[in-house]
C-alpha atoms as a PDB file:
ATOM      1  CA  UNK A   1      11.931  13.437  -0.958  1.00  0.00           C
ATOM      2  CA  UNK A   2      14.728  14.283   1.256  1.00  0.00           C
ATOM      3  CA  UNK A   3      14.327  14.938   4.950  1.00  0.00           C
ATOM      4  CA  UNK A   4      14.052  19.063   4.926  1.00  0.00           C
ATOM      5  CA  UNK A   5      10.842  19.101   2.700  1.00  0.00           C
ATOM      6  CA  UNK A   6      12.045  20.500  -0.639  1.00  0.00           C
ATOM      7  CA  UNK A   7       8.772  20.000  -2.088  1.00  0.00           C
ATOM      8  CA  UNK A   8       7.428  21.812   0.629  1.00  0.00           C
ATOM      9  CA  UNK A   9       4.718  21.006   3.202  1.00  0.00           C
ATOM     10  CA  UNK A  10       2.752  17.750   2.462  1.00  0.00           C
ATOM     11  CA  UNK A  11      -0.815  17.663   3.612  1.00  0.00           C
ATOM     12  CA  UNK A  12      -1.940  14.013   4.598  1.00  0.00           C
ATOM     13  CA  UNK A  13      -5.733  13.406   5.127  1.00  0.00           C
ATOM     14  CA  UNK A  14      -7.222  10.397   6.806  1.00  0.00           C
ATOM     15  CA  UNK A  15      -5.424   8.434   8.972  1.00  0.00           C
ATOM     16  CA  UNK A  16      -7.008   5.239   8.999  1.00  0.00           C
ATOM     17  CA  UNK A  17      -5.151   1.742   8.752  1.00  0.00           C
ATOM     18  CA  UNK A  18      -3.341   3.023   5.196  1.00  0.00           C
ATOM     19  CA  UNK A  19      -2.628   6.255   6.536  1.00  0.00           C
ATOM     20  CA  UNK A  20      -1.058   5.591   9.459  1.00  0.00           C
ATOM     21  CA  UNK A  21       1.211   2.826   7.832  1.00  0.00           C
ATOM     22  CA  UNK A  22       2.134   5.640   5.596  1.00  0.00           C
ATOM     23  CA  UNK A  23       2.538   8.109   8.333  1.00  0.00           C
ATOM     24  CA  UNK A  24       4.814   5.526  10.571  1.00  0.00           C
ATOM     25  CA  UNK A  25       7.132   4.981   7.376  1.00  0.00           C
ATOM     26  CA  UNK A  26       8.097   8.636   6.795  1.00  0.00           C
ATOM     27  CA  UNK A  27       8.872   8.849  10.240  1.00  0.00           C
ATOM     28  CA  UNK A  28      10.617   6.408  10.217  1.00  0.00           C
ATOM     29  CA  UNK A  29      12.990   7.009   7.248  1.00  0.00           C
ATOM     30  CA  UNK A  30      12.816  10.758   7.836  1.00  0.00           C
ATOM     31  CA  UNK A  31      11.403  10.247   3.923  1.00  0.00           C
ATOM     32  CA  UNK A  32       9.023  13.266   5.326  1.00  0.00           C
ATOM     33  CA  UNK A  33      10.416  16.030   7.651  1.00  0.00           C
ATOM     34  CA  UNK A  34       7.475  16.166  10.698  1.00  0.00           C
ATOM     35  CA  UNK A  35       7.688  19.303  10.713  1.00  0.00           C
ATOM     36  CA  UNK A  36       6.587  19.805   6.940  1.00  0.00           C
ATOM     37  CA  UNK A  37       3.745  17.205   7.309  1.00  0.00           C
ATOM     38  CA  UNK A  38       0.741  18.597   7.602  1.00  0.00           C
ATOM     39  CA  UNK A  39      -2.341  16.228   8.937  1.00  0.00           C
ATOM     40  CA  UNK A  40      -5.883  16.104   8.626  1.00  0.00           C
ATOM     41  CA  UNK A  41      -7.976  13.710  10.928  1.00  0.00           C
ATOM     42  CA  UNK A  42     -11.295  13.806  12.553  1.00  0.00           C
ATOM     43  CA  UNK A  43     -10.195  11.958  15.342  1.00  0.00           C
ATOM     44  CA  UNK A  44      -7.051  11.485  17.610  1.00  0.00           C
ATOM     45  CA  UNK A  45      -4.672   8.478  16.177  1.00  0.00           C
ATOM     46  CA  UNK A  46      -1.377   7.069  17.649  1.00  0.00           C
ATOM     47  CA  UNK A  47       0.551   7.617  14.800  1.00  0.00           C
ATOM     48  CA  UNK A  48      -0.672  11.091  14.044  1.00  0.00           C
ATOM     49  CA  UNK A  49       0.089  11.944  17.664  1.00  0.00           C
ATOM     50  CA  UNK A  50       3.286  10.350  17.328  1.00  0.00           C
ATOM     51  CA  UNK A  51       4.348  13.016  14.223  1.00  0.00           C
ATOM     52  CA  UNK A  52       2.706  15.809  16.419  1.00  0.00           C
ATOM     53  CA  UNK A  53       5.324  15.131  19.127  1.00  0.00           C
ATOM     54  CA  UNK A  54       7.859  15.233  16.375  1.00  0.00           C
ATOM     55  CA  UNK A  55       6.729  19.025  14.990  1.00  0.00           C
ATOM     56  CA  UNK A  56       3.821  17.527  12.457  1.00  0.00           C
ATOM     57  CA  UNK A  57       0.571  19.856  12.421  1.00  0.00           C
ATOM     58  CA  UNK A  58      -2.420  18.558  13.112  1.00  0.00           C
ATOM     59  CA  UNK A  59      -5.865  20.223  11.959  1.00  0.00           C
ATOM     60  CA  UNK A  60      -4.376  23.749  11.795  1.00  0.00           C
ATOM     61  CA  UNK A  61      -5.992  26.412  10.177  1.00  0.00           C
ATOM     62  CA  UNK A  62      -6.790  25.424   6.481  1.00  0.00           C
ATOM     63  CA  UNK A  63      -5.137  28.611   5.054  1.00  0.00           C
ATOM     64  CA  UNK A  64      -2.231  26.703   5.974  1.00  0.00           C
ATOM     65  CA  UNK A  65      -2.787  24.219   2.604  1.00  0.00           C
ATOM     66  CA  UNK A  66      -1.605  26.678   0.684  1.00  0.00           C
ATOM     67  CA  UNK A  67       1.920  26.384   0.273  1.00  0.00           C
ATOM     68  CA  UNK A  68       1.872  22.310   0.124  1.00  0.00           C
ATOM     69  CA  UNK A  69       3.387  21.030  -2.642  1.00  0.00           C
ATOM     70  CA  UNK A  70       1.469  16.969  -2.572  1.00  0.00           C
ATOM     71  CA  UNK A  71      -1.676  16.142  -0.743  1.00  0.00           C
ATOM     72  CA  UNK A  72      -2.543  12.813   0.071  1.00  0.00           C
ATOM     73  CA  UNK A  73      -6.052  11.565   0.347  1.00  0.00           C
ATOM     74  CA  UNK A  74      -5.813   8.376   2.790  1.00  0.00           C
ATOM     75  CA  UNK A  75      -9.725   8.584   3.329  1.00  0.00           C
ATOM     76  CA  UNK A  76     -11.867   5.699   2.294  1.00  0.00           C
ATOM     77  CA  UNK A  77     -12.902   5.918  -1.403  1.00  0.00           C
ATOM     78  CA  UNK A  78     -16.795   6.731  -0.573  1.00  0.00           C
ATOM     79  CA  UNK A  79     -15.771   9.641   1.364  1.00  0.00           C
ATOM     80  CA  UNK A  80     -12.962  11.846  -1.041  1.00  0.00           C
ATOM     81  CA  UNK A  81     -14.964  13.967  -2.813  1.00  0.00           C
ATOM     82  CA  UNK A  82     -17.092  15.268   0.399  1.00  0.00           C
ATOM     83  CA  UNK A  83     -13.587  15.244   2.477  1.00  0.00           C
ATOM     84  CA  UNK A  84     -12.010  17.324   0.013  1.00  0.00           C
ATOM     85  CA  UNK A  85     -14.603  19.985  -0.213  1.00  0.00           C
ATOM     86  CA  UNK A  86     -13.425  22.094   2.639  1.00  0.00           C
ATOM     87  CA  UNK A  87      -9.768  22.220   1.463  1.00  0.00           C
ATOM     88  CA  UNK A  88     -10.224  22.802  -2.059  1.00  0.00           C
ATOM     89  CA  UNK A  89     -10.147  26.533  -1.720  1.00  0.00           C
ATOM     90  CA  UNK A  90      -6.728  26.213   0.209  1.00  0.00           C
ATOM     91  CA  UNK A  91      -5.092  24.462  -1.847  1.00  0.00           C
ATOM     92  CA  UNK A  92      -2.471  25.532  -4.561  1.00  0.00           C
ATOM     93  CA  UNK A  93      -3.521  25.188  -8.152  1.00  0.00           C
ATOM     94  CA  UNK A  94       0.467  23.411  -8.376  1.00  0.00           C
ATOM     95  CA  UNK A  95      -0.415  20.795  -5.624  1.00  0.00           C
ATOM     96  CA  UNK A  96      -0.084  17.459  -7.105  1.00  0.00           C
ATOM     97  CA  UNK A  97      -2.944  15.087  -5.393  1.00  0.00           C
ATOM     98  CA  UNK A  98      -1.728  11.682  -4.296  1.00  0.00           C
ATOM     99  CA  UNK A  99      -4.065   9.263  -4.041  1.00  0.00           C
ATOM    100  CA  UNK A 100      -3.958   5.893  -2.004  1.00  0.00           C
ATOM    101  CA  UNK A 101      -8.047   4.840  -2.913  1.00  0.00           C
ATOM    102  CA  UNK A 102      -8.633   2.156  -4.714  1.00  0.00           C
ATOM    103  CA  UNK A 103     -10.977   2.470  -7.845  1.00  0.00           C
ATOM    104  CA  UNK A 104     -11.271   6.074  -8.088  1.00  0.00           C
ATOM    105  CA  UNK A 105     -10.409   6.739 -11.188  1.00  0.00           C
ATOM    106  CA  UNK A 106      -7.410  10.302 -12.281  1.00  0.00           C
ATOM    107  CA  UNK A 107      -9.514  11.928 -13.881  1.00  0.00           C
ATOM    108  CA  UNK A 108     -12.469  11.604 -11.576  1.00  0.00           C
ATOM    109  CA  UNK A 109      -9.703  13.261  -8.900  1.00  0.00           C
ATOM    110  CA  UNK A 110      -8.832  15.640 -10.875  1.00  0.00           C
ATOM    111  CA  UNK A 111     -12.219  16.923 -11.893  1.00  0.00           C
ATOM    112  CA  UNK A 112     -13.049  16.982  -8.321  1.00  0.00           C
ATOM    113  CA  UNK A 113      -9.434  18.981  -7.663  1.00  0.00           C
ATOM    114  CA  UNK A 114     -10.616  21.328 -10.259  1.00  0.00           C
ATOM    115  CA  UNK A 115      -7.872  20.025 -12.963  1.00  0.00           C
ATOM    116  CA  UNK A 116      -4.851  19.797 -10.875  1.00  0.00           C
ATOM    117  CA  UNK A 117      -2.210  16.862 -11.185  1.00  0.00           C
ATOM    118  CA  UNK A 118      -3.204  13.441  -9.873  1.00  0.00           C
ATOM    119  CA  UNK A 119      -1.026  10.505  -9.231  1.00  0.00           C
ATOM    120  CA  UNK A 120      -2.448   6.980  -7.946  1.00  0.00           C
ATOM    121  CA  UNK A 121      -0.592   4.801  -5.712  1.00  0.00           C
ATOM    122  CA  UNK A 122      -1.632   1.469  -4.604  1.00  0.00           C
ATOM    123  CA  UNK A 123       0.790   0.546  -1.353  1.00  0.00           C
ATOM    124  CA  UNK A 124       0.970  -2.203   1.075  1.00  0.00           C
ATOM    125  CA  UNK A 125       0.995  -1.734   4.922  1.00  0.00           C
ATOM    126  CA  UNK A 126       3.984  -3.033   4.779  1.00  0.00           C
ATOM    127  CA  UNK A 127       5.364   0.844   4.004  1.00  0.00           C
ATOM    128  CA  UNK A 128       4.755   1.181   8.007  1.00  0.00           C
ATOM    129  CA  UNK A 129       7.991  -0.924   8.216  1.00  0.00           C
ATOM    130  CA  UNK A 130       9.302   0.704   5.045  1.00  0.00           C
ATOM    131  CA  UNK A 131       9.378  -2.721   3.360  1.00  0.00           C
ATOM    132  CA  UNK A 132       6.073  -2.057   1.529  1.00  0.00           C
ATOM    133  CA  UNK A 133       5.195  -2.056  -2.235  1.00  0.00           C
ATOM    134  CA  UNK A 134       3.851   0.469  -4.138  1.00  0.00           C
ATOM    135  CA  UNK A 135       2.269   0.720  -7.236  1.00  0.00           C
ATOM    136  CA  UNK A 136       2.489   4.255  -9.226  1.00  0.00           C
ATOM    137  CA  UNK A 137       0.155   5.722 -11.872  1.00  0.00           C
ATOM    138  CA  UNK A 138       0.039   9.039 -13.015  1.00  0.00           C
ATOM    139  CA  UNK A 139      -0.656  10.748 -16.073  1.00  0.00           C
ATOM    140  CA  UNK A 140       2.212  13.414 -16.572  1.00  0.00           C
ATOM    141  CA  UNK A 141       5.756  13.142 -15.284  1.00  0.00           C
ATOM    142  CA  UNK A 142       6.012  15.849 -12.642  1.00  0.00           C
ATOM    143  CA  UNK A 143       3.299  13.972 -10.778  1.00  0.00           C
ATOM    144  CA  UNK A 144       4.765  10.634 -11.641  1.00  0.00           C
ATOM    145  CA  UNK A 145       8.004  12.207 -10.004  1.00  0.00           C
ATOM    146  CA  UNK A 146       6.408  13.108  -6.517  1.00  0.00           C
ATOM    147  CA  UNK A 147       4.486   9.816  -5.859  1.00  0.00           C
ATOM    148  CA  UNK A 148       8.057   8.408  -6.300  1.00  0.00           C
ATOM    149  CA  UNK A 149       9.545  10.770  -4.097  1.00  0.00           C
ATOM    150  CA  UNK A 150       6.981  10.121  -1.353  1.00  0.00           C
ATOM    151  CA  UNK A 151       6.731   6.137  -1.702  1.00  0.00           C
ATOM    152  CA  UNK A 152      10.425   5.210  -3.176  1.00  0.00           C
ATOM    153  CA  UNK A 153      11.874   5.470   0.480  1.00  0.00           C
ATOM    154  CA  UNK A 154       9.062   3.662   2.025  1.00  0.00           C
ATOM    155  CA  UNK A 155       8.132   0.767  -0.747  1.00  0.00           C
ATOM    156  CA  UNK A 156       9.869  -0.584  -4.174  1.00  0.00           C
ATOM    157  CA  UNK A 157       7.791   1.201  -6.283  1.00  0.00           C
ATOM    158  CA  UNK A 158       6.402  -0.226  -9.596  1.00  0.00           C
ATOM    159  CA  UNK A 159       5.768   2.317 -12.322  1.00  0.00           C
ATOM    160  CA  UNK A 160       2.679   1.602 -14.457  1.00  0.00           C
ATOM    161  CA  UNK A 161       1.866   3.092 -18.300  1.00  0.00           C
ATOM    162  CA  UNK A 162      -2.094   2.432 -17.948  1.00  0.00           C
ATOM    163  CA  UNK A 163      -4.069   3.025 -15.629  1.00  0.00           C
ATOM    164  CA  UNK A 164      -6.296   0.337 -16.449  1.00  0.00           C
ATOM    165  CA  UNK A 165      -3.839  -1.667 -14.706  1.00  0.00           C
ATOM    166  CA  UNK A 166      -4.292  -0.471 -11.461  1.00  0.00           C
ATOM    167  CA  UNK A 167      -6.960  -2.885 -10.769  1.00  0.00           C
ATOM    168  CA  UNK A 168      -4.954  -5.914 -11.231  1.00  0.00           C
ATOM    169  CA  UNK A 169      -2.281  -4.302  -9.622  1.00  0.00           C
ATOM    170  CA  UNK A 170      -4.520  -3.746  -6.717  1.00  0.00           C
ATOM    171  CA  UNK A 171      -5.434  -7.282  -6.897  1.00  0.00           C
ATOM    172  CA  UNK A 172      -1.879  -9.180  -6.696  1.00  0.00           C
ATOM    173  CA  UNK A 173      -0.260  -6.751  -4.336  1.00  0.00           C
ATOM    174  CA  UNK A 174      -3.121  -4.402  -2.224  1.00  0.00           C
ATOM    175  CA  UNK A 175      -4.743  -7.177  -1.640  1.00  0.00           C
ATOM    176  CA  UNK A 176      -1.925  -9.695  -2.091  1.00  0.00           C
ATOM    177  CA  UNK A 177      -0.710  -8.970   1.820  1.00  0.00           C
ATOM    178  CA  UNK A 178      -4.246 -10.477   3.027  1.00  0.00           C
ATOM    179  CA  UNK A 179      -4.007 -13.538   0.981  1.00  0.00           C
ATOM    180  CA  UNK A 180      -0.166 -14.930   2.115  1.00  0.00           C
ATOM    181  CA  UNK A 181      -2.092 -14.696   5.571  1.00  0.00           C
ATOM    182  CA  UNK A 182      -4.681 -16.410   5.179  1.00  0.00           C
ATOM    183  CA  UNK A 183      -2.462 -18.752   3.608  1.00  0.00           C
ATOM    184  CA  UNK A 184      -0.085 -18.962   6.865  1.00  0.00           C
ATOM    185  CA  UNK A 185      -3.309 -19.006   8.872  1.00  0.00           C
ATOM    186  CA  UNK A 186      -4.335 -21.961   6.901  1.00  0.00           C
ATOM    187  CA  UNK A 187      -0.673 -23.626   7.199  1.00  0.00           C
ATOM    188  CA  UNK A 188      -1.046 -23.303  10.967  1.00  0.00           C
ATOM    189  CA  UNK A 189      -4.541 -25.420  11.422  1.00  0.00           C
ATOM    190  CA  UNK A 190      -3.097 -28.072   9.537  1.00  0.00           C
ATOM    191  CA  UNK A 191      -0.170 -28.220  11.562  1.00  0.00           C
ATOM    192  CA  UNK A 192      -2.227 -28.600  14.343  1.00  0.00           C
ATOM    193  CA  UNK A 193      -4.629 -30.870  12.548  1.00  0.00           C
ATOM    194  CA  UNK A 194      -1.258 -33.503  12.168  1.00  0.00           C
ATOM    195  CA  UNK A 195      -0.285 -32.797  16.070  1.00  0.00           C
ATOM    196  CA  UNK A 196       1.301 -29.568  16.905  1.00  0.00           C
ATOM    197  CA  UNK A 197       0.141 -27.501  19.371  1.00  0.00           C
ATOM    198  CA  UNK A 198      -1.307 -24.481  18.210  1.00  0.00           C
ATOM    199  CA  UNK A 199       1.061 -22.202  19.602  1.00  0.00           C
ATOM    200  CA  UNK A 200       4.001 -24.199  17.429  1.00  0.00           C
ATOM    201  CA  UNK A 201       2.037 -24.183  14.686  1.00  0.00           C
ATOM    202  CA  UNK A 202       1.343 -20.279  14.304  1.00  0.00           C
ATOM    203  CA  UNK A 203       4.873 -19.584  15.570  1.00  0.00           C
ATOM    204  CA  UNK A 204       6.351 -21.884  12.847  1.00  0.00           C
ATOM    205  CA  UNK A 205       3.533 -21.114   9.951  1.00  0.00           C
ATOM    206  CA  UNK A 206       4.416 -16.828  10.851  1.00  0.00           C
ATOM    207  CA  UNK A 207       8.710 -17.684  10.827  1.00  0.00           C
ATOM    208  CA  UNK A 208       7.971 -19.414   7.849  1.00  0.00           C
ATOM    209  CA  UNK A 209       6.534 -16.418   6.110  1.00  0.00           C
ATOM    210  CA  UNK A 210       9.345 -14.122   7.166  1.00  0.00           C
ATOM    211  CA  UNK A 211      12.136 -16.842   5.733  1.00  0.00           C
ATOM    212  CA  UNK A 212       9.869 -17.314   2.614  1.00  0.00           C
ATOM    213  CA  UNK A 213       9.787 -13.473   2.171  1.00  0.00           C
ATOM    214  CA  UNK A 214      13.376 -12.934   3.181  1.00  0.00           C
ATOM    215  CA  UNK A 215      14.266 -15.700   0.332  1.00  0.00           C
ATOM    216  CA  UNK A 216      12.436 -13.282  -2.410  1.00  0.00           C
ATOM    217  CA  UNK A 217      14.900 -10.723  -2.140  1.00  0.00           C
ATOM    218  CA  UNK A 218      16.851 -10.205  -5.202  1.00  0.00           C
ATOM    219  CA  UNK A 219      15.684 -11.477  -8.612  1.00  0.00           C
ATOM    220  CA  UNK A 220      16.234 -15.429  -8.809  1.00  0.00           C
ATOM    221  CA  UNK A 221      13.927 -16.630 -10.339  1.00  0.00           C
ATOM    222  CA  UNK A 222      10.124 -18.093  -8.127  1.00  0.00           C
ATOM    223  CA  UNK A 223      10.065 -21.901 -10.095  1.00  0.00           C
ATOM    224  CA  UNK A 224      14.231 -21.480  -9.285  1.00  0.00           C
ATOM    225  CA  UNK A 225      13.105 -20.511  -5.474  1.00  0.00           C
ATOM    226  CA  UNK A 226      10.416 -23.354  -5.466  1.00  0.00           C
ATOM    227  CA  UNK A 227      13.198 -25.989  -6.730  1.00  0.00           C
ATOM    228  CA  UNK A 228      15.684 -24.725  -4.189  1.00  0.00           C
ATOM    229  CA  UNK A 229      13.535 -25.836  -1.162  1.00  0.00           C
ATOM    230  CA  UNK A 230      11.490 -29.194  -3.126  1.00  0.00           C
ATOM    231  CA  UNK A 231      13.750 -32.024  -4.222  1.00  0.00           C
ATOM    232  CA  UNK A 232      12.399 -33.964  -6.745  1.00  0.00           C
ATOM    233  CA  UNK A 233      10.373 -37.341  -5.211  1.00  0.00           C
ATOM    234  CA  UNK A 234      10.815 -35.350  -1.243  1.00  0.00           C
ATOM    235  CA  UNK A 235       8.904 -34.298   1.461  1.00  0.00           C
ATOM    236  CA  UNK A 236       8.181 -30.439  -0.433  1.00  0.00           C
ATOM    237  CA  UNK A 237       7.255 -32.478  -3.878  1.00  0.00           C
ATOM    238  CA  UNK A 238       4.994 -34.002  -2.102  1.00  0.00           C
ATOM    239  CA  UNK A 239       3.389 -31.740  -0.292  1.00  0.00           C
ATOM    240  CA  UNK A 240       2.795 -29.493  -3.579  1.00  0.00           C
ATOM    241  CA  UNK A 241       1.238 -31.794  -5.940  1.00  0.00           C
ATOM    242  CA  UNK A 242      -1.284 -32.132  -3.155  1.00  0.00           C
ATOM    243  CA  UNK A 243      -1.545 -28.850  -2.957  1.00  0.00           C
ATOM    244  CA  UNK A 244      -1.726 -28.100  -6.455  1.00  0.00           C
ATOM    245  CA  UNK A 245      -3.420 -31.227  -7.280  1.00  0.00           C
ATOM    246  CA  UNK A 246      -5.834 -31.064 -10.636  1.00  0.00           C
ATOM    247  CA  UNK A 247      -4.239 -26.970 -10.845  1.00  0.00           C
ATOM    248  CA  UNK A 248      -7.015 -26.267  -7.701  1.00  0.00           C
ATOM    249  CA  UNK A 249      -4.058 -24.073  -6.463  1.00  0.00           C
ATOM    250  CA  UNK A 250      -3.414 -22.426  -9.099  1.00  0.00           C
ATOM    251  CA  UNK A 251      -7.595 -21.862 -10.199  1.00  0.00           C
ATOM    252  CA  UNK A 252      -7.914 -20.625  -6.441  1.00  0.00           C
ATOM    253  CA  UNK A 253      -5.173 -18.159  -6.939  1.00  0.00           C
ATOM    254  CA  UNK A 254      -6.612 -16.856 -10.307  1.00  0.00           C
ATOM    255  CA  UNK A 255     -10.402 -16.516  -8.383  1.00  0.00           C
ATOM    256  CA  UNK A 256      -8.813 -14.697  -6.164  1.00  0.00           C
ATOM    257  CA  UNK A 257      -7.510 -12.149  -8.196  1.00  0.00           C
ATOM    258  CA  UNK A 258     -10.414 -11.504 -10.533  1.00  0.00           C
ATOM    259  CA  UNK A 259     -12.621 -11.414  -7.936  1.00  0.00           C
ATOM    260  CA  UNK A 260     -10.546  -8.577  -6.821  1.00  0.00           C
ATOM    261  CA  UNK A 261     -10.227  -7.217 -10.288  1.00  0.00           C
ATOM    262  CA  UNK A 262     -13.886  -7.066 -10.538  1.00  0.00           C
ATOM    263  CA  UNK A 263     -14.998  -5.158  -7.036  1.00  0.00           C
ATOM    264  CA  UNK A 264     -12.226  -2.723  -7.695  1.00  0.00           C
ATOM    265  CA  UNK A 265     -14.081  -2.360 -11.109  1.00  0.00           C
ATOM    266  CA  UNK A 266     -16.852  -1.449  -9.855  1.00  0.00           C
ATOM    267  CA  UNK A 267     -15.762   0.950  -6.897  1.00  0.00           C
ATOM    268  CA  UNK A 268     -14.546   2.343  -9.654  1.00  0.00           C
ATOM    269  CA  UNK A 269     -17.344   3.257 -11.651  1.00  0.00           C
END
């Protein structure tokens, strides 16, 4: 969406750790005109303050929903249905609901927004930066169509055709953040297991994840990537058959993900 709200005021409620990555990218990118975001939060937050400086709304009167065109639930999945009860009457029966929960299924949304559009997005915190990822669900186009307007300035956006998908999708890149640190965390200790000091070690293990991720961009091809940095019989080989060694890389990986796959599952009802 263009800076100047076309789609009209968009209401964002909760502004927890997701929300206020969300929150920091439109202002950022001007993706979101402050002065057409509207923002619910129970309690003060730097990043809601932050858009309030910058003409943003915070907790006005609720007959103000009305003319909002998207509202975003950034509360945690548990809480939606008893956050949205208040603004439900406020709301316009046009406003497309955007979701950023995990597990909670359209059409549960939309029966609890008495029928109205729902699209499901799954982004990184990485949209703070506007270098996230977003995954996009939604079961009609015009709803498809403002998830993209909201997240496409913020994230590369990946369209999906089922929802079922979402999980997985949740899985490799929601979550997916969380495990390439734990994997630099990891890469540091064993630097300093083999004699760095451990400020080297997390300085070179966290530049080494911002050159690996820099080295992504584009659409070369990850076993062309891999080959670019190991030479056959080197230092890199070596280091990955040890790493991968009887596939427990790859099996770790794949745990990972269904493990993932399966809570959002069940969150999900």
């Amino acid at each position: 969406m263009a800076k100047g709200g076309k789609m009209g005021p968009v209401v964002l409620q909760g502004v927890g750790r997701l929300g206020s990555a969300i929150l920091e990218g439109w202002l950022k990118t001007d993706a979101v005109d402050p002065a057409d975001l509207i923002i619910l939060t129970p309690s003060e937050k730097p990043a809601a303050e932050t858009a309030r400086a910058l003409g943003a709304r915070i907790n006005p009167p609720l007959e103000t929903l009305a003319d909002a065109r998207a509202f975003v639930i950034g509360v945690k999945p548990a809480k939606w249905f008893e956050a949205s009860r208040p603004v439900l009457p406020h709301l316009a029966p046009d406003a497309v609901i955007v979701s950023v929960m995990a597990g909670v299924k359209g059409q549960t949304i939309a029966e609890g927004f008495d029928g109205r559009s729902v699209v499901r997005i799954m982004p990184t915190t990485g949209v703070a930066q506007a270098q996230g990822v977003a995954t996009i669900w939604a079961a009609d186009d015009a709803a498809r169509a403002v998830g993209e307007a909201l997240f496409a300035p913020i994230a590369e956006t990946v369209h999906l055709d089922d929802e079922a998908a979402m999980h997985a999708a949740t899985a490799v890149s929601g979550c997916g953040p969380a495990y390439f640190f734990a994997f630099t965390r990891a890469l540091a200790q064993a630097g300093v297991e083999e004699g760095l000091s451990p400020d080297a070690a997390v300085r070179l293990a966290r530049a080494t994840l911002r050159s690996a991720a820099a080295g992504v961009e584009g659409s070369e091809a990850l076993d062309a990537l891999i080959d670019r940095v190991a030479s056959p019989g080197g230092v890199t080989q070596a280091g990955l058959v040890a790493l991968n060694a009887d596939g427990a890389l790859d099996r770790a990986v794949e745990s990972a993900v269904q493990a993932a796959v399966a809570k959002s599952t069940e969150l999900s009802g």
